[in-house]
C-alpha atoms as a PDB file:
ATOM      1  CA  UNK A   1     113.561  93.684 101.289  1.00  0.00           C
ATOM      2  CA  UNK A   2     114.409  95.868 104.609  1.00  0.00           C
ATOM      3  CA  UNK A   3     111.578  95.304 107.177  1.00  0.00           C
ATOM      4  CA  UNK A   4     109.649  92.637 104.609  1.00  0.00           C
ATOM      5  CA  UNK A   5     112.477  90.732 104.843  1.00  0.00           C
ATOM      6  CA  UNK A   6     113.109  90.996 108.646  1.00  0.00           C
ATOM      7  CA  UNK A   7     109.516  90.552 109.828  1.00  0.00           C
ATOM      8  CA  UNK A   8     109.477  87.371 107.455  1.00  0.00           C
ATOM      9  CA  UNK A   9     113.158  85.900 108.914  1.00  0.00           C
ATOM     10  CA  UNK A  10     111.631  86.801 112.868  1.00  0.00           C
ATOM     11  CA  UNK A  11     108.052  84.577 111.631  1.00  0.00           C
ATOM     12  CA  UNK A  12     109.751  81.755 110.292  1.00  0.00           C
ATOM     13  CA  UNK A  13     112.735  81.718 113.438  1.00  0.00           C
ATOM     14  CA  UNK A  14     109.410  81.810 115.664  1.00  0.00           C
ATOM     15  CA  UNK A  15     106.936  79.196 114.025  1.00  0.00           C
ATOM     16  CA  UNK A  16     109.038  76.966 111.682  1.00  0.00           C
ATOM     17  CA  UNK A  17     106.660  74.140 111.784  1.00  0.00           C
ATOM     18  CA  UNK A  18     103.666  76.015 110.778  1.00  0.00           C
ATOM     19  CA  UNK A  19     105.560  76.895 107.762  1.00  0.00           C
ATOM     20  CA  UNK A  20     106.737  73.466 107.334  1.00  0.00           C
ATOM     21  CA  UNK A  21     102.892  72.377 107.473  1.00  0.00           C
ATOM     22  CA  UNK A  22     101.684  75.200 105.197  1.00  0.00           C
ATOM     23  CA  UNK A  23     104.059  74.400 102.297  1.00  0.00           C
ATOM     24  CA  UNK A  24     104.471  71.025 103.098  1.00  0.00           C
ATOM     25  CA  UNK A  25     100.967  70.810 103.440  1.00  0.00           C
ATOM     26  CA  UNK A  26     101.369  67.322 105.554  1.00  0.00           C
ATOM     27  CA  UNK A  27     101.270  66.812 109.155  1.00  0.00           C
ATOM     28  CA  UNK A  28     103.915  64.090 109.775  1.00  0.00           C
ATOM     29  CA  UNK A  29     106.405  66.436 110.149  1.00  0.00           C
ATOM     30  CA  UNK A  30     108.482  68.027 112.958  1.00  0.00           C
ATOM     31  CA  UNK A  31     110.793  70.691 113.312  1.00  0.00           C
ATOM     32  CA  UNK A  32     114.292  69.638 114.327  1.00  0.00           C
ATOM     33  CA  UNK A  33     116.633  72.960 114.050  1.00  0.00           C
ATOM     34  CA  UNK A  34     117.579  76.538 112.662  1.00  0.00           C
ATOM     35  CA  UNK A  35     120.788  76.002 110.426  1.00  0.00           C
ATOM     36  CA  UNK A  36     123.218  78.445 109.463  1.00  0.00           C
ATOM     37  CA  UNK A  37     121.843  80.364 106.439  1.00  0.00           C
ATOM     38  CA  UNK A  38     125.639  81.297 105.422  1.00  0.00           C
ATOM     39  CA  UNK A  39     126.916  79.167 102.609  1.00  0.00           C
ATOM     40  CA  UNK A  40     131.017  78.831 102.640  1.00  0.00           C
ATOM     41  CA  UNK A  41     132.211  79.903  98.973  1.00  0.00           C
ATOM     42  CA  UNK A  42     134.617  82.638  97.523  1.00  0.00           C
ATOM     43  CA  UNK A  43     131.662  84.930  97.959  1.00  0.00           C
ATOM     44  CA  UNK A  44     129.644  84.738 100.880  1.00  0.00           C
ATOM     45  CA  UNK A  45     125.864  83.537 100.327  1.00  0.00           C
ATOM     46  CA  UNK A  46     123.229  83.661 102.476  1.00  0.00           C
ATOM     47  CA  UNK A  47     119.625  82.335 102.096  1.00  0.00           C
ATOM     48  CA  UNK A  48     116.924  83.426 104.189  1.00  0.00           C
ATOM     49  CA  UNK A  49     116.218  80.250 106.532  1.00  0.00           C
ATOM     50  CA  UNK A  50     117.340  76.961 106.013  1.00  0.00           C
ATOM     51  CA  UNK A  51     116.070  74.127 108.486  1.00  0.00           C
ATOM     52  CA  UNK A  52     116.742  70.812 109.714  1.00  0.00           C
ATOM     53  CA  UNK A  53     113.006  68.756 110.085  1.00  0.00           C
ATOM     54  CA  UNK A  54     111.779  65.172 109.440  1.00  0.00           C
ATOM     55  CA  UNK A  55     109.305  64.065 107.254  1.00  0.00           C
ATOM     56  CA  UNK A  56     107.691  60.835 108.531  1.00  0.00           C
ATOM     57  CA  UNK A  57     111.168  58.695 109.507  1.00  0.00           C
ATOM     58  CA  UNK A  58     113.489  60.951 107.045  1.00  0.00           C
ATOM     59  CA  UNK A  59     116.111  63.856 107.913  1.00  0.00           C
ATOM     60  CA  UNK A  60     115.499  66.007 105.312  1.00  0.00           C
ATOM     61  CA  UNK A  61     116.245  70.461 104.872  1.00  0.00           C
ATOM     62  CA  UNK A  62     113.878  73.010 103.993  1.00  0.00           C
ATOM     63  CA  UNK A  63     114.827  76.189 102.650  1.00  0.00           C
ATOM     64  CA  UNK A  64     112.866  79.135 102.110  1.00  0.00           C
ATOM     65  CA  UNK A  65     113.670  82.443 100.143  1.00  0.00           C
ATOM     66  CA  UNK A  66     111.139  85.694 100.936  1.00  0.00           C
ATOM     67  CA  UNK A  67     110.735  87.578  97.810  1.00  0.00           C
ATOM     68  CA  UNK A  68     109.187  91.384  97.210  1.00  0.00           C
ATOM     69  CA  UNK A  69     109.837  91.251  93.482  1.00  0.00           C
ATOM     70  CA  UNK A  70     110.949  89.249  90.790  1.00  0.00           C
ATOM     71  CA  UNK A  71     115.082  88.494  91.095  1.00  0.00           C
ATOM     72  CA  UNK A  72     117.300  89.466  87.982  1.00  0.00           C
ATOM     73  CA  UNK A  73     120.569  89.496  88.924  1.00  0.00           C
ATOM     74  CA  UNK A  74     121.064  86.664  89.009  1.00  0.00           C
ATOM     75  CA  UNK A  75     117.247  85.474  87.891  1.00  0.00           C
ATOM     76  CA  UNK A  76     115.887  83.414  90.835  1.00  0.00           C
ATOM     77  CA  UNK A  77     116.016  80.003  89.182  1.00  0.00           C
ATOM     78  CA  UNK A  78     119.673  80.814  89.045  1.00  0.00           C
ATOM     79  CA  UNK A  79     120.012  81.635  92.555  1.00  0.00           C
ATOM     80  CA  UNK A  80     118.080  78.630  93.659  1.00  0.00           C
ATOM     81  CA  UNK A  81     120.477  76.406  92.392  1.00  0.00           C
ATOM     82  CA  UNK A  82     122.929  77.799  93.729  1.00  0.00           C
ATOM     83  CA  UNK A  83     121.354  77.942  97.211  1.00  0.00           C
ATOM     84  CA  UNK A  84     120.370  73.848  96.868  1.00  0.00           C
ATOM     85  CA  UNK A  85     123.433  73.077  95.292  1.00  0.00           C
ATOM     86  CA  UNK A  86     126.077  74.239  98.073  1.00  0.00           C
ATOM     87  CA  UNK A  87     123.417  72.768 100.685  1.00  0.00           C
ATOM     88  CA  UNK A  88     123.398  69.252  99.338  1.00  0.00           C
ATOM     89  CA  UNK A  89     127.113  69.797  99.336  1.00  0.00           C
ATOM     90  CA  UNK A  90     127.435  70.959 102.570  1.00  0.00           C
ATOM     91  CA  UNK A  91     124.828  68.716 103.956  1.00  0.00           C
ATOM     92  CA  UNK A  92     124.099  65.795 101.601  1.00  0.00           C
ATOM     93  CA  UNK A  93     120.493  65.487 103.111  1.00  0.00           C
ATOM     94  CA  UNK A  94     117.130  65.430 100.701  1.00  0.00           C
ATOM     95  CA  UNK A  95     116.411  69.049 100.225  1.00  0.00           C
ATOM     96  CA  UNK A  96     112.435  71.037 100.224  1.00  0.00           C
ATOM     97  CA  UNK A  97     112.988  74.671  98.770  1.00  0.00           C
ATOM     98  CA  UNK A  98     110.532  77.250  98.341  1.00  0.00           C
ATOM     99  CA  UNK A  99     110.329  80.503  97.254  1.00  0.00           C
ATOM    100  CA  UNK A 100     107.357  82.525  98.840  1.00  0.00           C
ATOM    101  CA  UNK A 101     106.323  85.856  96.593  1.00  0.00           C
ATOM    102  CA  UNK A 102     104.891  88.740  98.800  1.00  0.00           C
ATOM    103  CA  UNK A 103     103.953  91.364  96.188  1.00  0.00           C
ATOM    104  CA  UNK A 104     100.975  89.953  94.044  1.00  0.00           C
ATOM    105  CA  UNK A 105     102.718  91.099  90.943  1.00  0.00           C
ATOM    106  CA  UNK A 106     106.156  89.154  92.110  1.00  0.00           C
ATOM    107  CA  UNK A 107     106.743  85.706  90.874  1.00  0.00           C
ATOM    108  CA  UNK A 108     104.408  85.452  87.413  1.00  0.00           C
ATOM    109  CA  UNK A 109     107.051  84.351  85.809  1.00  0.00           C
ATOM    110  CA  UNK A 110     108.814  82.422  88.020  1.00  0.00           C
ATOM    111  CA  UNK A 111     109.162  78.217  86.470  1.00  0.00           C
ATOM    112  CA  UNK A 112     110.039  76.956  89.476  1.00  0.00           C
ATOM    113  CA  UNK A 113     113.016  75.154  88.552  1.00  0.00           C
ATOM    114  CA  UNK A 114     116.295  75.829  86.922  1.00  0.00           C
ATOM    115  CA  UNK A 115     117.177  72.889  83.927  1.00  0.00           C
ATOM    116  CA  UNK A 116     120.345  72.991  81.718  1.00  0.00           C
ATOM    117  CA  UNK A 117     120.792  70.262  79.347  1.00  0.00           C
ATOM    118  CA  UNK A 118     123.756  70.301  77.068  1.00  0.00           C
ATOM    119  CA  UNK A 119     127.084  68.970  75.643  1.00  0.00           C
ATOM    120  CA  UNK A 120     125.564  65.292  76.900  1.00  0.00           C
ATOM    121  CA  UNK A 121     124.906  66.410  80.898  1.00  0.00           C
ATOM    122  CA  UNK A 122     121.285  67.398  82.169  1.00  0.00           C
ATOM    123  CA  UNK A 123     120.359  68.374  85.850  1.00  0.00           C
ATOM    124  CA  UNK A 124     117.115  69.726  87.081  1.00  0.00           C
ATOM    125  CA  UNK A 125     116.922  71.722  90.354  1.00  0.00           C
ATOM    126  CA  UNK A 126     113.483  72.436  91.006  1.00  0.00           C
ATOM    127  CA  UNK A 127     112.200  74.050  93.941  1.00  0.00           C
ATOM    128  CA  UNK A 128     108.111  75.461  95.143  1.00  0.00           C
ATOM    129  CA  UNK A 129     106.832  79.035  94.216  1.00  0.00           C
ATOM    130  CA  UNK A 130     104.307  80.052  96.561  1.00  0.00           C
ATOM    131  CA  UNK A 131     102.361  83.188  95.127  1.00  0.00           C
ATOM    132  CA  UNK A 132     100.667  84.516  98.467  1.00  0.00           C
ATOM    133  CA  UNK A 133      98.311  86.152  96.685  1.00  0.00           C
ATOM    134  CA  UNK A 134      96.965  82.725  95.149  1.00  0.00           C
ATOM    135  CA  UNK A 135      96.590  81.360  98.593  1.00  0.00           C
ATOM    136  CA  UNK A 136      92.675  80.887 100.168  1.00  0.00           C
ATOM    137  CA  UNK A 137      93.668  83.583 103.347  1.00  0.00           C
ATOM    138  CA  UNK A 138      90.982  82.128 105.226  1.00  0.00           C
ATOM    139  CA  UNK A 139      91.766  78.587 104.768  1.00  0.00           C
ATOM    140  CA  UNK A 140      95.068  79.782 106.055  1.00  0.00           C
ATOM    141  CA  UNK A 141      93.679  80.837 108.879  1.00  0.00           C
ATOM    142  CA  UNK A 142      91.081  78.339 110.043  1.00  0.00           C
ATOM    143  CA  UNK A 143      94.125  75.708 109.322  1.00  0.00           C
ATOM    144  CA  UNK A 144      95.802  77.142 112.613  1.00  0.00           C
ATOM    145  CA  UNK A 145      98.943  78.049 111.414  1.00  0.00           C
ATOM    146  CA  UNK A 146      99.671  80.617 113.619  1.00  0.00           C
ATOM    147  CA  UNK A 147     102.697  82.053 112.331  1.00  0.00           C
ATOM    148  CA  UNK A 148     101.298  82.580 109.115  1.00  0.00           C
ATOM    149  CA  UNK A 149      98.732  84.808 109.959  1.00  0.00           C
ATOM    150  CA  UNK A 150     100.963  88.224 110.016  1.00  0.00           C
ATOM    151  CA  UNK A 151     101.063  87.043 105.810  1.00  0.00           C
ATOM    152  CA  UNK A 152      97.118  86.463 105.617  1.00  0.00           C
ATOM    153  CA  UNK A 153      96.506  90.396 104.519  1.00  0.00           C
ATOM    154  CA  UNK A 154      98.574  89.171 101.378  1.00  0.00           C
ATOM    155  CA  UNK A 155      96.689  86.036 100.512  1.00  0.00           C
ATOM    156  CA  UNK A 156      93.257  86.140  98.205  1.00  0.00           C
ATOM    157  CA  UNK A 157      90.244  86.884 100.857  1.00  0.00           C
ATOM    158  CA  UNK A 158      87.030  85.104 100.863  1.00  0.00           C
ATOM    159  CA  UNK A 159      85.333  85.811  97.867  1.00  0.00           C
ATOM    160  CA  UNK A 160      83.337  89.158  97.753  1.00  0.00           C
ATOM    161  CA  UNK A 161      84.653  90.818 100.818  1.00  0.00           C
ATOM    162  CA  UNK A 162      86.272  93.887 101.042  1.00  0.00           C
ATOM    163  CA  UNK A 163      89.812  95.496 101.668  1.00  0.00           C
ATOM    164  CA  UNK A 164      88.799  96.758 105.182  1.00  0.00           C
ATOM    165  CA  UNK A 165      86.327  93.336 105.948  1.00  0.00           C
ATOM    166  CA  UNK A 166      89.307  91.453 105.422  1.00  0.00           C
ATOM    167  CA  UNK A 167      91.707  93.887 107.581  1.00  0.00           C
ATOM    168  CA  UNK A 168      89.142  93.875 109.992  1.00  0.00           C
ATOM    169  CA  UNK A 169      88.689  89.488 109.979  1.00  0.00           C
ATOM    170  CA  UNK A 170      92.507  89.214 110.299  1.00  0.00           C
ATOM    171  CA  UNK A 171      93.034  91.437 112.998  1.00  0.00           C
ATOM    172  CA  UNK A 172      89.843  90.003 115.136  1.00  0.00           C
ATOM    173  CA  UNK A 173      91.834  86.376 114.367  1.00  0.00           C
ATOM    174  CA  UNK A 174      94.704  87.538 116.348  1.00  0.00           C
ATOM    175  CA  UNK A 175      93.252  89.055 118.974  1.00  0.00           C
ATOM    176  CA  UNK A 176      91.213  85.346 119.490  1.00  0.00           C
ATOM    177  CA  UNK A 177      94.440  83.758 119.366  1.00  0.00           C
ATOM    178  CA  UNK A 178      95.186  82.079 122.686  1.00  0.00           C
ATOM    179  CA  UNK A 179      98.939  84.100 123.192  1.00  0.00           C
ATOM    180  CA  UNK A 180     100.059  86.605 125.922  1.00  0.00           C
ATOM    181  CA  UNK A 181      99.587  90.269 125.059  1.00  0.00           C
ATOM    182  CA  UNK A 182     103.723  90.382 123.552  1.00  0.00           C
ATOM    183  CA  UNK A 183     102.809  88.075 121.137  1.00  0.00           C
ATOM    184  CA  UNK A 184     100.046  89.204 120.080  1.00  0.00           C
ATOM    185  CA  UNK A 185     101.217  92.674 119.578  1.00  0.00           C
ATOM    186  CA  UNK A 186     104.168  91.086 117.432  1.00  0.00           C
ATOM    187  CA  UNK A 187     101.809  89.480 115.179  1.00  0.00           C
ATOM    188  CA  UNK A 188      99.904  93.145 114.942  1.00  0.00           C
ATOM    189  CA  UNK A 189     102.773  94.196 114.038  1.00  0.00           C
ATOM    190  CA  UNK A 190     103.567  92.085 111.381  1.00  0.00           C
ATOM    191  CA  UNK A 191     100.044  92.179 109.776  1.00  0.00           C
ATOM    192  CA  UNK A 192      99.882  96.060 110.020  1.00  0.00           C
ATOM    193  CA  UNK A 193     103.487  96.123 107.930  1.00  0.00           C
ATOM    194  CA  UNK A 194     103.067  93.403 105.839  1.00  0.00           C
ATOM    195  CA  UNK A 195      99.936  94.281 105.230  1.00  0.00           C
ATOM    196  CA  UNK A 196     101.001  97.021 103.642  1.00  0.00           C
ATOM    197  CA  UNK A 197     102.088  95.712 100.682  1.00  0.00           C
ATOM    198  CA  UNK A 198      98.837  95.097  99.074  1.00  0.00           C
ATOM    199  CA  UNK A 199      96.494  97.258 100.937  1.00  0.00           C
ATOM    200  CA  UNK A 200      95.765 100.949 101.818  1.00  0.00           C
ATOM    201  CA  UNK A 201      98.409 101.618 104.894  1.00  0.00           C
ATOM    202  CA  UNK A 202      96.150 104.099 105.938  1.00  0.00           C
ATOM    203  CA  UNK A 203      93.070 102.039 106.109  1.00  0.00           C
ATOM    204  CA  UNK A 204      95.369  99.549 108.028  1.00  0.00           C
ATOM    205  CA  UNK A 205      96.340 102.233 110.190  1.00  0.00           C
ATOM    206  CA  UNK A 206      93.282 103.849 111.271  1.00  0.00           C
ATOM    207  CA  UNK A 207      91.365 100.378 111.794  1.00  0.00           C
ATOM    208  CA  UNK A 208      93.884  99.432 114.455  1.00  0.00           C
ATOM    209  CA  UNK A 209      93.637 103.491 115.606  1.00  0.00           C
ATOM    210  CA  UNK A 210      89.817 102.539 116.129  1.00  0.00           C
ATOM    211  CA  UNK A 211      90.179  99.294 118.069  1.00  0.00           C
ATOM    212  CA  UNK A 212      93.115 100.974 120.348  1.00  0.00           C
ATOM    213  CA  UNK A 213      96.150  99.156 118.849  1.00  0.00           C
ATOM    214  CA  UNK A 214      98.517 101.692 118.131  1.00  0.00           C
ATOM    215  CA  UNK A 215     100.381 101.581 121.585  1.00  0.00           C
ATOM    216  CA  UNK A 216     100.266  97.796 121.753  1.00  0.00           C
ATOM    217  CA  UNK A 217     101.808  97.700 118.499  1.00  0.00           C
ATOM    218  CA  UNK A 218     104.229 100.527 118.917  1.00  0.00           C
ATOM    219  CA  UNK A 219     105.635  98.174 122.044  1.00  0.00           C
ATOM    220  CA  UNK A 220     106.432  94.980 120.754  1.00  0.00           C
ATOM    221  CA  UNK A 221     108.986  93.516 119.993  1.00  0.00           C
ATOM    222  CA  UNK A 222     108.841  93.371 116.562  1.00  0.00           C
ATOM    223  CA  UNK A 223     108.651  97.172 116.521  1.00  0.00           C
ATOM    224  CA  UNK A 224     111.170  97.360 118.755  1.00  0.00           C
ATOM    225  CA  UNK A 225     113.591  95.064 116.162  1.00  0.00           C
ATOM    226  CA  UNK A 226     112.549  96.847 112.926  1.00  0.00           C
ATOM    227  CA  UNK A 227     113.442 100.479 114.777  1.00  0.00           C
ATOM    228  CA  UNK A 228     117.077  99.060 115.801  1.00  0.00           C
ATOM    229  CA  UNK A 229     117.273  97.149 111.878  1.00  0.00           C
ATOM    230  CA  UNK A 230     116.587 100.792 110.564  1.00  0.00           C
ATOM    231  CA  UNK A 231     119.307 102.414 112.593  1.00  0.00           C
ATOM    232  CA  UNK A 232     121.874  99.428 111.729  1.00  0.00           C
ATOM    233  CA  UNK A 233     121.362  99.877 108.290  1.00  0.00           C
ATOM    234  CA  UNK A 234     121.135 103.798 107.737  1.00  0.00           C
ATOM    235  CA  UNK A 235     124.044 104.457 110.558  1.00  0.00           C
ATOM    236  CA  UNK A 236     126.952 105.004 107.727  1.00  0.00           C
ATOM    237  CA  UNK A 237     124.341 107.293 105.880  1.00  0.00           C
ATOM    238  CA  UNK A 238     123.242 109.212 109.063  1.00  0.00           C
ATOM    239  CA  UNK A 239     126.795 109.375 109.629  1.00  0.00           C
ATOM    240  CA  UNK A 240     127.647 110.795 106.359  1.00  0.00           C
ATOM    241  CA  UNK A 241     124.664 113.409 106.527  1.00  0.00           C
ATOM    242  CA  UNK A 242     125.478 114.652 109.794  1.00  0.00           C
ATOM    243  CA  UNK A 243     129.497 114.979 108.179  1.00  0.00           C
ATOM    244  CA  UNK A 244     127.769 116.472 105.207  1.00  0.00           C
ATOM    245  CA  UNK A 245     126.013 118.841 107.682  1.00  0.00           C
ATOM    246  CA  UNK A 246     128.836 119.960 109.421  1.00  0.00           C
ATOM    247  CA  UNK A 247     130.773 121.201 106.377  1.00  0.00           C
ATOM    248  CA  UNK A 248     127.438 122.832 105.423  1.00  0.00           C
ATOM    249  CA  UNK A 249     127.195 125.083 108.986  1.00  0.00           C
ATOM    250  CA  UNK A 250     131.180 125.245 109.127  1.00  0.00           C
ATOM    251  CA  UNK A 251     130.696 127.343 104.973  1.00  0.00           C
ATOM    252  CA  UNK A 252     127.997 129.075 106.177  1.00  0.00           C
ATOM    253  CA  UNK A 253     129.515 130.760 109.184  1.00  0.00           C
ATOM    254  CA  UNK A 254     132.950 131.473 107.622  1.00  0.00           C
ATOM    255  CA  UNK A 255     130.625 133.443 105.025  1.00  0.00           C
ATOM    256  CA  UNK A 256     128.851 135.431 107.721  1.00  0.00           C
ATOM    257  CA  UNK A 257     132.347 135.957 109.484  1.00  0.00           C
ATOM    258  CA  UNK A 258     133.966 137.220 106.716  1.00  0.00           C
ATOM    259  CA  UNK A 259     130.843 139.654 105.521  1.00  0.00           C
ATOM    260  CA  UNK A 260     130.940 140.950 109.752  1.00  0.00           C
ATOM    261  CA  UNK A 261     134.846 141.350 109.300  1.00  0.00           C
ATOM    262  CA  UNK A 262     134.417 143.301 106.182  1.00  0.00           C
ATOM    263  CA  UNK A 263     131.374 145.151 105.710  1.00  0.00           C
ATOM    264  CA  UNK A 264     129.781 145.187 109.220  1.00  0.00           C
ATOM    265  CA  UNK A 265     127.151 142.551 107.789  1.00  0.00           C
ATOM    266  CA  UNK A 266     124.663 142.163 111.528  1.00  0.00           C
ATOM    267  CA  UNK A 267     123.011 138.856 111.737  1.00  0.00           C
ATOM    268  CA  UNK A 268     119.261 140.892 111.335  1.00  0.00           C
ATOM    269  CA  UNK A 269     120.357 141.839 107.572  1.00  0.00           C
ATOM    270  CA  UNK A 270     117.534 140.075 105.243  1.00  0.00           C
ATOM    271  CA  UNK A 271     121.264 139.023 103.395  1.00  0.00           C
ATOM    272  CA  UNK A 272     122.093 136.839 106.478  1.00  0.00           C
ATOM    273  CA  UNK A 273     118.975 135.158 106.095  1.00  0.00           C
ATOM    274  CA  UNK A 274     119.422 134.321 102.652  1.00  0.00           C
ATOM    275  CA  UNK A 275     122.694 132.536 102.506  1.00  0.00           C
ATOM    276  CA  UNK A 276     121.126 131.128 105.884  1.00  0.00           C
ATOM    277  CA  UNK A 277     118.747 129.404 103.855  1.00  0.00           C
ATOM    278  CA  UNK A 278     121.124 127.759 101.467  1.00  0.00           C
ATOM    279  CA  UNK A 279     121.565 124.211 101.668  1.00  0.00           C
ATOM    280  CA  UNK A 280     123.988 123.001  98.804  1.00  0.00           C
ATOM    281  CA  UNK A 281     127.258 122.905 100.160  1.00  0.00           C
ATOM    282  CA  UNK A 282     129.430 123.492  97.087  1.00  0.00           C
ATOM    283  CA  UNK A 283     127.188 126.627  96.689  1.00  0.00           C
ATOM    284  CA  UNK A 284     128.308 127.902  99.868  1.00  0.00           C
ATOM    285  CA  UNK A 285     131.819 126.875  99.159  1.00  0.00           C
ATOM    286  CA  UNK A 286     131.057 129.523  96.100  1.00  0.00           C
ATOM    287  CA  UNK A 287     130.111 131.878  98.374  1.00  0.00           C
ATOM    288  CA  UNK A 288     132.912 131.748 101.153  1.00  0.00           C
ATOM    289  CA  UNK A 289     135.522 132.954  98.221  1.00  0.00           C
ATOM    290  CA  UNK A 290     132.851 135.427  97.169  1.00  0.00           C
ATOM    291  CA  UNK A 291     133.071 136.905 100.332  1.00  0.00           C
ATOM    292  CA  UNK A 292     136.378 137.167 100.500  1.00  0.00           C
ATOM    293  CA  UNK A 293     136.976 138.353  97.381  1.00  0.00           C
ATOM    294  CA  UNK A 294     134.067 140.845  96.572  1.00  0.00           C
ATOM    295  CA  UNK A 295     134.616 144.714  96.720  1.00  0.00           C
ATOM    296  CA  UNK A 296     131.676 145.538  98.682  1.00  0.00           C
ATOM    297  CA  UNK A 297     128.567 143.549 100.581  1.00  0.00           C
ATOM    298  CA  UNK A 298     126.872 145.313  97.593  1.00  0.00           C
ATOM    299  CA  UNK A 299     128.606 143.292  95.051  1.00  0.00           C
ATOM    300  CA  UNK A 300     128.558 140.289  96.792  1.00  0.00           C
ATOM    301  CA  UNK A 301     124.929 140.399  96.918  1.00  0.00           C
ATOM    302  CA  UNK A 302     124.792 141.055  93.263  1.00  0.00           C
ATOM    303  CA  UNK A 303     126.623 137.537  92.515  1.00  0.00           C
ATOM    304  CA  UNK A 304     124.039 136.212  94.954  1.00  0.00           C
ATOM    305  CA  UNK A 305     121.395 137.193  92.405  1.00  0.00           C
ATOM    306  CA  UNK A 306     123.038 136.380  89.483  1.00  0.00           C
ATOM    307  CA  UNK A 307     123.282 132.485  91.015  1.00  0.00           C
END
C-alpha cells in the first residue's frame, strides 16, 4: 500500500475510537490500548492495527486491515482467518474485524467471511467489509468522527455534487475543526493523498494551491513521516542505483582514457560526447574492450555505428 497504508496506520494510532464508533456504529464503547500487530508463528504476520476496547461491560479486540485492492495471495477471506485465528489464540478475547476497501473498485467481491465445512468439522470466521465508497461522506462527517475525515474524499458525496464541490466541502470541514494548526495540516495531508485515489490529484492540488495550503501541508507531520517512509523503503534501491552508477562513470572514463592514450581522442571530439551519452552499462563494458582493441579511433567509431 506504501503511503495508503501509512497515512491509514498514523489515523487509526491517532483516533482509534472514532474508528471504533464508525464501524461499530455504537457509542458505548471506549478505547483501551494499541496491541502488537505482530502475530508469533513460523512466519511472521502482521495485521494493520489490532486494539484492546470495551463494548458496554465486555473486553473485547478489534482488528482492522486497510486494503487498496482486492488480496489474492492468499485471497483475503483466507488471510482473515488467519489474522482472527492466531488472535483468539493469543488472546482468547471476543474478536470485531474489519476490512476497510479504499479503491472503489477494491472489495466487490469480497464475502466477508471465510467457511469450510468438510470431513464432519465446520467453522465460520466472518469478519466486516467496509466499501468506502458505499459510505454517505457527509454523514461521516456531520457524525464527528474526526479521524475519519482524511478518508471522506473516498466515501459517496451528497448526491449531485461535484468532484471539486466535494474537495472543496471536505477541506472547509477541516479547517472548522477545533485543532491546532499541526493537526490540521496532518489531516490536509491525509485528505490531499488519500484523496487521490479516486479523484483528479491535480484538482486536489491546485484547490489547496488556491486557499494557500501547500506550505502548511508540506510541514506536517504526516509529510514529514511519508518523506522518511519513502527513504526507508527505497534506501537498498538508491543504494544499488548509485552502485549501478558508479560502474557506469568508472566504464565510461576507462573508455575515454584509453581513446586519449591511443589516438589523442580530446574531450571536445563530438565522439566523446557520444559514448558520454550512453547509459547501459554492459554497453559500455562493450566499448572499454573496443577501445582497447580497435586499430584506429576510426574503427572504433565504426563499431559505434554498427551498435
Amino acid at each position: 500500500m506504501g503511503k495508503y497504508d501509512t497515512i491509514s496506520k498514523r489515523l487509526i494510532q491517532t483516533y482509534p475510537q472514532d474508528f471504533i464508533r464508525f464501524t461499530l456504529q455504537r457509542d458505548d464503547v471506549a478505547f483501551l490500548a494499541h496491541l502488537s500487530t505482530e502475530q508469533p508463528t513460523v512466519d511472521a504476520h502482521r495485521t494493520d492495527s489490532l486494539i484492546s476496547a470495551r463494548i458496554g461491560e465486555e473486553k473485547v479486540l478489534i482488528q482492522y486491515e486497510f486494503q487498496t485492492a482486492d488480496s489474492t495471495n492468499p485471497p483475503m477471506p483466507r488471510r482473515m482467518a488467519g489474522y482472527i485465528g492466531r488472535a483468539i489464540e493469543q488472546y482468547d478475547l471476543p474478536i470485531h474485524s474489519a476490512v476497510i476497501y479504499l479503491r472503489p473498485d477494491a472489495g466487490l467481491s469480497d464475502p466477508g467471511y471465510h467457511i469450510q465445512a468438510r470431513f464432519g468439522c465446520q467453522f465460520i470466521i466472518q469478519y466486516k467489509v467496509i466499501r468506502l465508497i458505499e459510505v454517505e461522506g457527509q454523514r461521516v462527517l456531520d457524525a464527528g468522527h474526526s479521524g475519519l475525515i482524511p478518508f471522506a474524499l473516498l466515501m459517496k458525496p451528497p448526491e449531485e455534487m461535484g468532484s471539486e464541490a466535494w474537495i472543496q466541502t471536505c477541506v472547509d470541514r477541516v479547517r472548522a475543526l477545533p485543532l491546532d494548526e499541526s493537526a490540521k495540516s496532518d489531516f490536509l495531508t491525509g485528505l490531499a493523498v488519500l484523496g487521490g485515489l479516486v479523484h483528479d490529484r491535480d484538482l486536489i492540488s491546485n484547490l489547496l494551491s488556491k486557499e494557500g495550503l501547500m506550505d502548511l501541508i508540506r510541514e506536517s507531520s504526516f509529510a514529514q513521516y511519508l518523506i522518511e517512509q519513502e527513504i526507508e523503503e527505497n534506501k537498498e534501491q538508491w543504494i544499488k542505483q548509485g552502485i549501478e552508477q558508479g560502474k557506469r562513470k568508472s566504464a565510461l572514463a576507462g573508455i575515454l582514457d584509453v581513446l586519449e592514450i591511443r589516438f589523442g581522442l580530446s574531450e571536445a571530439h563530438p565522439l566523446s560526447d557520444r559514448i558520454a551519452a550512453i547509459e547501459d552499462l554492459q554497453r559500455l563494458k562493450q566499448l572499454l574492450r573496443a577501445a582497447i582493441q580497435a586499430t584506429s579511433l576510426e574503427a572504433f567509431e565504426r563499431l559505434l555505428d554498427d551498435a
